[in-house]
Protein backbone atom coordinates (compact mmCIF):
# COMPACT_ATOMS: atom_id res chain seq x y z
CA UNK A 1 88.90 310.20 84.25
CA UNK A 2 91.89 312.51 84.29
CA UNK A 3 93.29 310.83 81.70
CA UNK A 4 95.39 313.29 78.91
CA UNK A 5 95.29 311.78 75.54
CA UNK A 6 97.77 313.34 73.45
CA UNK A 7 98.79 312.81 69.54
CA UNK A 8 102.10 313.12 68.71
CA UNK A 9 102.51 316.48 66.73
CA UNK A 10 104.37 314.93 63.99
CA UNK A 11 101.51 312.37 63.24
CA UNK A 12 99.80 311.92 60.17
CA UNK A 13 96.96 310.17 57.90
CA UNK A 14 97.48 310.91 54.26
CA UNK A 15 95.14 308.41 53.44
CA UNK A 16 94.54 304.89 54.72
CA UNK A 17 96.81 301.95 53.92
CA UNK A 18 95.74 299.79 50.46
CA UNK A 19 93.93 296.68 51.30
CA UNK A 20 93.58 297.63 55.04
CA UNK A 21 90.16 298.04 56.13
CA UNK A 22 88.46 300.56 58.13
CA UNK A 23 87.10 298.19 60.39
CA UNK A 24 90.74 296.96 61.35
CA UNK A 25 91.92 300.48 62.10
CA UNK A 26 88.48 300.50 64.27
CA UNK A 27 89.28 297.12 66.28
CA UNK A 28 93.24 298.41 66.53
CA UNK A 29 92.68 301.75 67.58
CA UNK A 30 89.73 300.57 69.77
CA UNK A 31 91.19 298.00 71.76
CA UNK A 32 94.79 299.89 72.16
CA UNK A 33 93.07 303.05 73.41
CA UNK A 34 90.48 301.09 75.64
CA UNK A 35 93.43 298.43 77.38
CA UNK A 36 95.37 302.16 78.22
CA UNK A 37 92.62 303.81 79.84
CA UNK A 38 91.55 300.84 81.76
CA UNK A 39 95.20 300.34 83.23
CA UNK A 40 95.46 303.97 83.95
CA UNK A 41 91.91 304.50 85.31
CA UNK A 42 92.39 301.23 87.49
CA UNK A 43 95.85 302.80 89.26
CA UNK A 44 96.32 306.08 91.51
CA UNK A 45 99.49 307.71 88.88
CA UNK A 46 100.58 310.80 89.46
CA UNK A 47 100.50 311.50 85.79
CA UNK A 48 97.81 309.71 83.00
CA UNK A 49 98.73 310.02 80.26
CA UNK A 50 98.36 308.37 76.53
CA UNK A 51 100.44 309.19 73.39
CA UNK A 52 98.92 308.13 70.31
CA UNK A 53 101.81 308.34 67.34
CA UNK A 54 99.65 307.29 64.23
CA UNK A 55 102.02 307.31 60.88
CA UNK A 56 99.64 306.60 57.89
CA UNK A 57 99.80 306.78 54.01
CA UNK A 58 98.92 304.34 50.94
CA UNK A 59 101.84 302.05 51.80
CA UNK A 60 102.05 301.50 55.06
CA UNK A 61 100.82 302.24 58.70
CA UNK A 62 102.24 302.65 61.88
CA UNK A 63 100.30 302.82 64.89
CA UNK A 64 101.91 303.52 68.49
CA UNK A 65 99.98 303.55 72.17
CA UNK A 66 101.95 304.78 74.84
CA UNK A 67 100.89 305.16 78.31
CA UNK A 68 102.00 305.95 82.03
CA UNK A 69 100.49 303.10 83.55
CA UNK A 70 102.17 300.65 85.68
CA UNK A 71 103.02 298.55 82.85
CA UNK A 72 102.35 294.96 82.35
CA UNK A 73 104.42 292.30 84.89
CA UNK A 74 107.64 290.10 83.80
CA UNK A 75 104.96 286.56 84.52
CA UNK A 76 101.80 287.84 82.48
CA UNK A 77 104.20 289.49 79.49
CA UNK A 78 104.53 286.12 78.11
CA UNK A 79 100.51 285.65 78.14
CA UNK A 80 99.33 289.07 77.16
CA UNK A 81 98.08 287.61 73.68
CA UNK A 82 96.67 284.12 74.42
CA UNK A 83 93.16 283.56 74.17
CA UNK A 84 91.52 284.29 77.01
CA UNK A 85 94.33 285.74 79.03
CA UNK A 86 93.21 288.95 81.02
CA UNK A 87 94.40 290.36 84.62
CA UNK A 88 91.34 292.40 84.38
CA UNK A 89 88.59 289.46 85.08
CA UNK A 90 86.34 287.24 83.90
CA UNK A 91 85.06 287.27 80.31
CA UNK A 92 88.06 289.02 79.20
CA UNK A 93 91.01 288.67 77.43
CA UNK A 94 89.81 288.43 73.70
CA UNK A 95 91.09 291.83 72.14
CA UNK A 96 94.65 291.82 72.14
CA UNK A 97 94.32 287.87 70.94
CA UNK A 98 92.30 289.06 68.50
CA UNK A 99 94.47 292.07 67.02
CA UNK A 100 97.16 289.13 67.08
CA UNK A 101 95.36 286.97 64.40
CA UNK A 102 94.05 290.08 62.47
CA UNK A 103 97.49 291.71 62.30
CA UNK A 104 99.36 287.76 61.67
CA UNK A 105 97.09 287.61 57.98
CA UNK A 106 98.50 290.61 57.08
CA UNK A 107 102.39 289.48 57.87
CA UNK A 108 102.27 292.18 60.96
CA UNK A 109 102.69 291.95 64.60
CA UNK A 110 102.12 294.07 67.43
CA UNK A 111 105.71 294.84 69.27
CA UNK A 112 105.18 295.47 73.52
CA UNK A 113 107.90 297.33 75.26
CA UNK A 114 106.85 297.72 78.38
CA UNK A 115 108.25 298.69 82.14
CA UNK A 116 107.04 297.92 85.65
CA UNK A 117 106.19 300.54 87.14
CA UNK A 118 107.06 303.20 83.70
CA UNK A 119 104.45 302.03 81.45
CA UNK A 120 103.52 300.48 78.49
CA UNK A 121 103.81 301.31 74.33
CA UNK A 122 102.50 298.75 72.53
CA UNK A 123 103.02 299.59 68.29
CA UNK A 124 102.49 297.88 64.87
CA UNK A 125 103.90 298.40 61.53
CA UNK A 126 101.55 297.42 58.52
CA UNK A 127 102.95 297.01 55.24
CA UNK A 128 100.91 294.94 53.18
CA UNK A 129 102.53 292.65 50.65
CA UNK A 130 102.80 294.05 47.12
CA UNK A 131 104.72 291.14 46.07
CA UNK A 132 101.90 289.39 44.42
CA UNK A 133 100.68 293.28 42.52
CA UNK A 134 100.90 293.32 38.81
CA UNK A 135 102.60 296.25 38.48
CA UNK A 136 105.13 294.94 41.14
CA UNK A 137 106.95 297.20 43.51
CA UNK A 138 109.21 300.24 42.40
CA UNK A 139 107.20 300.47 39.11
């Protein structure tokens, strides 16, 4: 597709994040990767490209997406995570709902910054709750 995908040099994956499950890192990953390389594939850019920044270690995870699409329009911003909410179709719109509820059980969000005509990064920090550990945190 002409697509680069390139991962930040100073990414890393210790190990995964306690209580997160592969199958979330799967769906997240998945659904980040698949919504870039359907925006670029769908556009005539001079330059496709996708930066994956992936941050990852027993306490936390941060996952970033950036690509060089045309990035998503001021009108469907406000709709990019409803249920059933796509530009792309019918029988779309599901994953990035999806990701929302996943990622809202855990106390995390996904965070869009995103530019007409630039692009779009679309990131999430996961830090799962220790508050409730016996040990409690700092011990």
């Amino acid at each position: 597709l002409g697509i680069d995908l390139v991962l930040t040099p100073d990414s890393f994956c210790t190990e995964l994040t306690d209580g997160i499950t592969l199958n979330l890192y799967v769906t997240l990953l998945g659904n980040l990767l698949t919504n870039a390389i359907e925006e670029l594939n769908a556009h005539d850019t001079e330059l496709k490209e996708i930066q994956l920044t992936l941050y990852m270690n027993k306490d936390r995870t941060y996952i970033s997406v950036l690509d060089t699409g045309l990035g998503i329009s001021p009108e469907n911003l406000p709709h990019i995570f409803e249920e059933g909410f796509s530009t792309k179709g019918n029988d779309r719109g599901s994953g990035l709902y999806i990701l929302k509820q996943l990622l809202a059980d855990l106390g995390s969000e996904l965070k869009v910054d995103t530019e007409p005509g630039e692009g779009t990064e679309i990131s999430v920090l996961i830090q799962p709750d220790r508050s409730n550990d016996s040990q409690g945190v700092g011990q």
